[in-house]
Protein backbone atom coordinates (compact mmCIF):
# COMPACT_ATOMS: atom_id res chain seq x y z
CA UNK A 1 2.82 -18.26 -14.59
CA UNK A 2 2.24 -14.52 -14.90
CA UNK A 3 5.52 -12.35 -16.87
CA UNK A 4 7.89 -10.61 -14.96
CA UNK A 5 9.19 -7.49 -16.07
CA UNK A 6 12.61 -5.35 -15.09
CA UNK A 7 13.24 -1.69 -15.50
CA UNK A 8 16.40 0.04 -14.46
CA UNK A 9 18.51 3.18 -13.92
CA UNK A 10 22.49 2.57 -13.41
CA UNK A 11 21.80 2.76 -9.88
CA UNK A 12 18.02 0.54 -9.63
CA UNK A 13 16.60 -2.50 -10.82
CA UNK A 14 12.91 -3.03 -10.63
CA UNK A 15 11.28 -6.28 -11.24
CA UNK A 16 7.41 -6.13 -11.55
CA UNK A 17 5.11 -9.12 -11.72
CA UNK A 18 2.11 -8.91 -14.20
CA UNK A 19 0.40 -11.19 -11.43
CA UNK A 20 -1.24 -8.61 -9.39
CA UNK A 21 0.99 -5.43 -10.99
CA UNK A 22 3.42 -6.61 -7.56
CA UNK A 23 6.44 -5.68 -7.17
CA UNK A 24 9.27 -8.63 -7.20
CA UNK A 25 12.40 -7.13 -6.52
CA UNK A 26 14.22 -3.86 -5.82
CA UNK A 27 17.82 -3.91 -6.06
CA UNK A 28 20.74 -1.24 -6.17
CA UNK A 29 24.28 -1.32 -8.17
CA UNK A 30 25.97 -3.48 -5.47
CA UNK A 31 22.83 -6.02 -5.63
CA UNK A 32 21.47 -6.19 -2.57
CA UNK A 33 17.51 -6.16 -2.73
CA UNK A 34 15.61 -3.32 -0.50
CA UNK A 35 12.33 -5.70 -0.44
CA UNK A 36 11.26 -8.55 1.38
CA UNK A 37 11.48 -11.60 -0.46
CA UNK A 38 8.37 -13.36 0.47
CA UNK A 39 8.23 -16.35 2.30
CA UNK A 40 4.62 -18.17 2.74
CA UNK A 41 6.11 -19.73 6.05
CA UNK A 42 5.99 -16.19 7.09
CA UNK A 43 3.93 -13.95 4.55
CA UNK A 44 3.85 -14.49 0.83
CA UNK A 45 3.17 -11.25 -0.28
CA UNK A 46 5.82 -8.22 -1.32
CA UNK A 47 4.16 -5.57 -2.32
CA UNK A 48 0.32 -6.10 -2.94
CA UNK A 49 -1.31 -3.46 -4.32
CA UNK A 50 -5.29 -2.30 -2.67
CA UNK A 51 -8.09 -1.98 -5.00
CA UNK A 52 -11.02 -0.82 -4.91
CA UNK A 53 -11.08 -1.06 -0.88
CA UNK A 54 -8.09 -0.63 1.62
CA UNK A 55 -8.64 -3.13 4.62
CA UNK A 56 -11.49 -4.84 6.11
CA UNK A 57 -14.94 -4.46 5.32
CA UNK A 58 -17.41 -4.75 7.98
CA UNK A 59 -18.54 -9.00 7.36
CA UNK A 60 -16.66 -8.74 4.26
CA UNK A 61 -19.47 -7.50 2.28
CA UNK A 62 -20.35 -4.18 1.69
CA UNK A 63 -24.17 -2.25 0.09
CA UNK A 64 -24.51 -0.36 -2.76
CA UNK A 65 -28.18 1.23 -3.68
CA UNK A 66 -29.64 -1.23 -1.54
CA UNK A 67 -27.90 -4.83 -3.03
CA UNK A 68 -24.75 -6.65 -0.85
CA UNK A 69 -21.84 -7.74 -2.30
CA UNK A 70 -19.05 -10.06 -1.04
CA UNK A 71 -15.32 -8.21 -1.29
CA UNK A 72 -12.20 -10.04 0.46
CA UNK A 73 -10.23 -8.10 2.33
CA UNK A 74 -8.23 -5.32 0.15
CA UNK A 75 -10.13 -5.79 -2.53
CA UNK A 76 -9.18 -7.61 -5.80
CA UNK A 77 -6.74 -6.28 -8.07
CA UNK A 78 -4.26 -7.98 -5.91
CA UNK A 79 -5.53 -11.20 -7.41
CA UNK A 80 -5.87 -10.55 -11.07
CA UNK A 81 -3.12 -10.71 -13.94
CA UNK A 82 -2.64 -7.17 -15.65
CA UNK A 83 -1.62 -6.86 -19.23
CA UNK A 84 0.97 -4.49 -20.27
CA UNK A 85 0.24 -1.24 -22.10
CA UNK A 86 3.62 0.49 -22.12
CA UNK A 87 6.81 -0.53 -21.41
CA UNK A 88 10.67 0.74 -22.21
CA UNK A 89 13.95 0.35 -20.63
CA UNK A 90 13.01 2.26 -17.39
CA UNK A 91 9.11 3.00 -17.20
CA UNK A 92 6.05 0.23 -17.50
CA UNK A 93 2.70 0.41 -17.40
CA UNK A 94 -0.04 -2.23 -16.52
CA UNK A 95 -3.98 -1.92 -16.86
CA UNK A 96 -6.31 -4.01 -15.11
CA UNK A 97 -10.12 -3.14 -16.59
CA UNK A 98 -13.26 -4.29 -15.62
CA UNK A 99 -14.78 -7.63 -16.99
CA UNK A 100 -17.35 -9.55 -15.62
CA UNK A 101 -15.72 -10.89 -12.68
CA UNK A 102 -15.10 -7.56 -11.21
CA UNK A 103 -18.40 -6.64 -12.45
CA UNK A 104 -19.77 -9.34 -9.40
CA UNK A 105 -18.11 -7.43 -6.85
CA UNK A 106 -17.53 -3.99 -7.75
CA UNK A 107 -20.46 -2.96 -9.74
CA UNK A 108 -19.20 -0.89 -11.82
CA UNK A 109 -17.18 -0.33 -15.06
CA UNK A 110 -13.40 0.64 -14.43
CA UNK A 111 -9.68 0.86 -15.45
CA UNK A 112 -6.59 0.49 -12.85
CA UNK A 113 -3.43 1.29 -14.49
CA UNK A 114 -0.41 1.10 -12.18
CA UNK A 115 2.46 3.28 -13.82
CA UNK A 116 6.04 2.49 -12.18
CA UNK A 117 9.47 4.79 -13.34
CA UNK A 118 12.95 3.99 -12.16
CA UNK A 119 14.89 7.40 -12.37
CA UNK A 120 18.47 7.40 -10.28
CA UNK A 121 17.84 5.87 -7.09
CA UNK A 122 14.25 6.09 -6.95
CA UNK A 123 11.02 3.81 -7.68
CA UNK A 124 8.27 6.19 -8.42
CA UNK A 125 4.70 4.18 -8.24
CA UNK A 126 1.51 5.67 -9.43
CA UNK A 127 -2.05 3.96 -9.34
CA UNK A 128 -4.30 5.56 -12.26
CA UNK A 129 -8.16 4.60 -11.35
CA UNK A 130 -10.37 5.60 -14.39
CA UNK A 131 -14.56 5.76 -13.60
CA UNK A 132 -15.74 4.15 -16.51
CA UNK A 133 -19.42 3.75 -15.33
CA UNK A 134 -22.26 6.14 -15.85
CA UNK A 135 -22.35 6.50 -12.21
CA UNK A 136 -19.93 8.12 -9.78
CA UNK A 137 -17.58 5.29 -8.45
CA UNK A 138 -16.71 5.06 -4.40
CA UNK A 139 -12.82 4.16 -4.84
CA UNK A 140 -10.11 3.75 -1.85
CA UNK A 141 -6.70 2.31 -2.85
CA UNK A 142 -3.16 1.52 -0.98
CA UNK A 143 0.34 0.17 -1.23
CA UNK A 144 1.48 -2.38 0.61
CA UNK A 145 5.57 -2.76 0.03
CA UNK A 146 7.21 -4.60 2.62
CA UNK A 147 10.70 -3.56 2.84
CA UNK A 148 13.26 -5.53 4.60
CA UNK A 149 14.13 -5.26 8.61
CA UNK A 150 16.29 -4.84 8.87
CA UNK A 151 18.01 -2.77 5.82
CA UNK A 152 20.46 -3.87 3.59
CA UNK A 153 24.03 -2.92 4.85
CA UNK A 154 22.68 -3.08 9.13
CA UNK A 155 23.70 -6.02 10.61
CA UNK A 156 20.48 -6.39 12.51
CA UNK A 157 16.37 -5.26 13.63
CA UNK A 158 17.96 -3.47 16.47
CA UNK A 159 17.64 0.59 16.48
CA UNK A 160 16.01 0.75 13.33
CA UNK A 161 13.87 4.06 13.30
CA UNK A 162 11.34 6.02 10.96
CA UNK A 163 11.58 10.04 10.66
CA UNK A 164 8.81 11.88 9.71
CA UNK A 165 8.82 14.91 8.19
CA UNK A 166 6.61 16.83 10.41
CA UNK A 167 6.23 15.88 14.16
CA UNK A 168 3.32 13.74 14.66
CA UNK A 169 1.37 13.56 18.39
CA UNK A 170 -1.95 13.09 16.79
CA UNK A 171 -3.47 9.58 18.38
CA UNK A 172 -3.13 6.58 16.36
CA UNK A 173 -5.54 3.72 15.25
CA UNK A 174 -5.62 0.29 15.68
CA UNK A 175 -7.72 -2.77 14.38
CA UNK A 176 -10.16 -5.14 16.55
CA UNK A 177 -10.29 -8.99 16.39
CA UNK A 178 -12.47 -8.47 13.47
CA UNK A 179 -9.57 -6.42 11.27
CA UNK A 180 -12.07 -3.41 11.58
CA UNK A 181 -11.00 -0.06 13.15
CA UNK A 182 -11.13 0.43 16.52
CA UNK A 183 -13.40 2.98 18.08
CA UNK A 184 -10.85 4.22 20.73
CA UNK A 185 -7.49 6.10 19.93
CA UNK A 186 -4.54 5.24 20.85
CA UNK A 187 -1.57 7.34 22.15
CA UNK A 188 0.93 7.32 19.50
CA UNK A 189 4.23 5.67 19.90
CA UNK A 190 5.97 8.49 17.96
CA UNK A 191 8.17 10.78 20.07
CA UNK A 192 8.38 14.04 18.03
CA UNK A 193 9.03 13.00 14.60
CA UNK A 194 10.80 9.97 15.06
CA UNK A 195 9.73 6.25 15.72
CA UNK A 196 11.36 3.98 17.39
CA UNK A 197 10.67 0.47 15.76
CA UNK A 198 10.09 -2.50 18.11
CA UNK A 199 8.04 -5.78 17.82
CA UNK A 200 5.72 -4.46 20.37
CA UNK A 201 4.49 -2.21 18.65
CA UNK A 202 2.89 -4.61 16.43
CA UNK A 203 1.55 -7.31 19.00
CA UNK A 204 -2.25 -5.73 17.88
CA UNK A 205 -1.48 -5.80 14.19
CA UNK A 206 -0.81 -2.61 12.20
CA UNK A 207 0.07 1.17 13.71
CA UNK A 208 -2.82 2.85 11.26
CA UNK A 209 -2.13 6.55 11.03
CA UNK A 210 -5.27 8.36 10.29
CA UNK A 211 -4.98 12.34 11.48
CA UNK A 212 -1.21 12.31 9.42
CA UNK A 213 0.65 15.26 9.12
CA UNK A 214 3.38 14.66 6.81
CA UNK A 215 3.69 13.07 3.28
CA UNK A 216 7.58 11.56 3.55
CA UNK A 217 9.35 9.30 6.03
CA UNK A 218 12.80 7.95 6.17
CA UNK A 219 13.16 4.72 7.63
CA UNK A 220 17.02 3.94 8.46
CA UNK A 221 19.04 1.40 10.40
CA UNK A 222 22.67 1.83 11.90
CA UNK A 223 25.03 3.10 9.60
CA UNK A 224 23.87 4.60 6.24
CA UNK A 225 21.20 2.42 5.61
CA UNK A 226 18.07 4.11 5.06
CA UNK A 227 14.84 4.37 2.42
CA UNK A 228 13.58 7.67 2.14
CA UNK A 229 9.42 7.42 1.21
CA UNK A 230 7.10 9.97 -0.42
CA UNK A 231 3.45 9.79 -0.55
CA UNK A 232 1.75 13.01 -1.54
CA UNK A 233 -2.18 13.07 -1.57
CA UNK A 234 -2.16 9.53 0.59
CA UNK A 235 -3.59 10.98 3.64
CA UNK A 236 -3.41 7.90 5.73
CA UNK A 237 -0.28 5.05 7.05
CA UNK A 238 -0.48 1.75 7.80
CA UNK A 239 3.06 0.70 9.20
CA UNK A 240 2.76 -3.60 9.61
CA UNK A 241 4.63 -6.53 10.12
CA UNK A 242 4.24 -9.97 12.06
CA UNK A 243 6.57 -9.67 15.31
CA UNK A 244 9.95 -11.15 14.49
CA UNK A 245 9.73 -11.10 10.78
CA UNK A 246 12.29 -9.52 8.44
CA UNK A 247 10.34 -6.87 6.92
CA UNK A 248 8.64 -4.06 7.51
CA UNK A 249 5.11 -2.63 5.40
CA UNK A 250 5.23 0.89 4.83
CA UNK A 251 1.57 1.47 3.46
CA UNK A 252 -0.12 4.80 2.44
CA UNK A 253 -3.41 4.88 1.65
CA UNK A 254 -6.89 6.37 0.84
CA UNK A 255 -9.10 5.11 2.99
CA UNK A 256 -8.90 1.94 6.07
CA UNK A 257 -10.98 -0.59 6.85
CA UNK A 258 -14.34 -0.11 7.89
CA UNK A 259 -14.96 1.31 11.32
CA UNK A 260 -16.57 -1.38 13.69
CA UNK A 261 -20.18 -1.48 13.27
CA UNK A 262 -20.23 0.52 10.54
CA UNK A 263 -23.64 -0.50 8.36
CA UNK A 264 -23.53 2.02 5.46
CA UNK A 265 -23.88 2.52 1.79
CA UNK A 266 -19.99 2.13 0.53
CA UNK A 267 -20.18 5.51 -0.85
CA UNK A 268 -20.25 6.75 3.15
CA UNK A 269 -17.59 4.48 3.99
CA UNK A 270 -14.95 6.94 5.86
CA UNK A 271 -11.64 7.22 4.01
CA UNK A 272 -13.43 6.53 0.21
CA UNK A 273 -13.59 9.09 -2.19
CA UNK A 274 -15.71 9.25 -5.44
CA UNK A 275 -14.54 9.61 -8.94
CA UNK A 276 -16.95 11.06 -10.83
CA UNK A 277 -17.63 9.56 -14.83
CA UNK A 278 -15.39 9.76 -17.16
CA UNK A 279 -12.78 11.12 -14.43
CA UNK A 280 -10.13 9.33 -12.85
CA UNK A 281 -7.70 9.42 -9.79
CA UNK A 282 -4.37 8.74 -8.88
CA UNK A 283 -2.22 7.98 -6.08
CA UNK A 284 1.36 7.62 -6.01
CA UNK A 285 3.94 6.27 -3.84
CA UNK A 286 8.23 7.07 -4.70
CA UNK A 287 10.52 4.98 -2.71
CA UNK A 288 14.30 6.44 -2.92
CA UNK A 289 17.32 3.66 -1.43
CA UNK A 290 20.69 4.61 -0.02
């Protein structure tokens, strides 16, 4: 079984999996843990990370310069043990690089190192994606941290809400039988800024926020519970969870699943962008309790 490692501040413990760089556990000074445990009754995962796609590709197989290959949903790096690079009492860093597994999927040469720092009350989590390849590299990536529903310290799901920063009446996106995207907007359920969180809202899977104004959220229950989320340069949300459960995924990304019918090189897949060689990109995700 793959290590598990824990960083802290005096007010936040972080416990991070090697399996899959996944977050295990996020808990403040009084010990009560921010993130769903996992239950495979329910949904195993906590906080899978997305690599080198976000989503659903289009028969699960995507073309590169003419040749298919077979990618699962999300990619990967979800399913592969990283090896630790750097680690003190509250940073760690994890690599995953190419070999030739990866190399039957994803053609092409590559480093993922997924950087997480505990300072105060916030988790600050940063995806590093180095082109190693002589060619440029198509590359979409997204977190996928389900926090719980309801929040430590509320008593229950009921009038739990998120706040963006920025109003938000841009249409929304939703996925098809297939777990591709939808031609056809949607109205979005925000009013304003705020959202008001029901199960409904998820009876067609995930709320998929592609035309998103702002880069932070709060979500917050009754009381003072509440998890304040940045995502600066992740242009797109994916809020998810299975009606009734007791979590909530709050997911930026880069990039979605393929658009339905889409029959293109992966380079043209909307939402991917392309790291050229030699260069790398990074995305980064700070999650802030109390």
């Amino acid at each position: 079984m793959a290590a598990v490692h824990r960083i802290a501040s005096d007010r936040l413990t972080a416990e991070i999996a090697e399996a899959g760089a996944e977050l295990q556990r996020l808990t403040d000074a009084a010990g009560r843990d921010w993130l769903w445990a996992g239950d495979p009754a329910v949904w195993a995962g906590r906080a899978p990370i997305l690599f080198p796609i976000v989503g659903t590709l289009n028969g699960d197989r995507f073309r590169w310069r003419g040749q298919d290959y077979a990618l699962p949903r999300h990619g990967f790096a979800r399913r592969r043990d990283f090896r630790v690079v750097e680690r003190d009492g509250d940073g760690l860093m994890l690599r995953l690089e190419s070999d030739a597994a990866t190399r039957a999927v994803w053609p092409f040469d590559c480093t993922l190192d997924m950087i997480f720092t505990i300072r105060a009350a916030t988790l600050t989590m940063t995806a590093r994606v180095a082109n190693r390849s002589a060619d440029p590299m198509p590359a979409s990536f997204g977190f996928h941290p389900a926090l719980r529903w309801p929040l430590p310290g509320a008593r229950d799901r009921a009038d739990h809400v998120i706040r963006f920063d920025r109003p938000e009446p841009a249409p929304i996106r939703r996925l098809d039988t297939d777990g591709l995207l939808d031609p056809e907007p949607r109205p979005t359920p925000i009013e304003g800024d705020t959202l008001r969180l029901d199960d409904r809202l998820f009876a067609d899977d995930a709320l998929i926020f592609d035309r998103l104004e702002s880069r932070r959220l709060v979500f917050e229950g009754p009381g003072a519970a509440r998890v304040t989320v940045d995502f600066q340069g992740m242009p797109q949300l994916g809020l998810w969870t299975k009606p009734g459960a007791r979590y909530l995924c709050i997911e930026p990304w880069q990039g979605y699943s393929d658009p339905a019918g889409f029959d293109g090189e992966i380079g043209d897949k909307p939402g991917m962008v392309t790291i050229a060689p030699g260069q790398s990109r990074s995305f980064t995700m700070a999650i802030t309790v109390g």
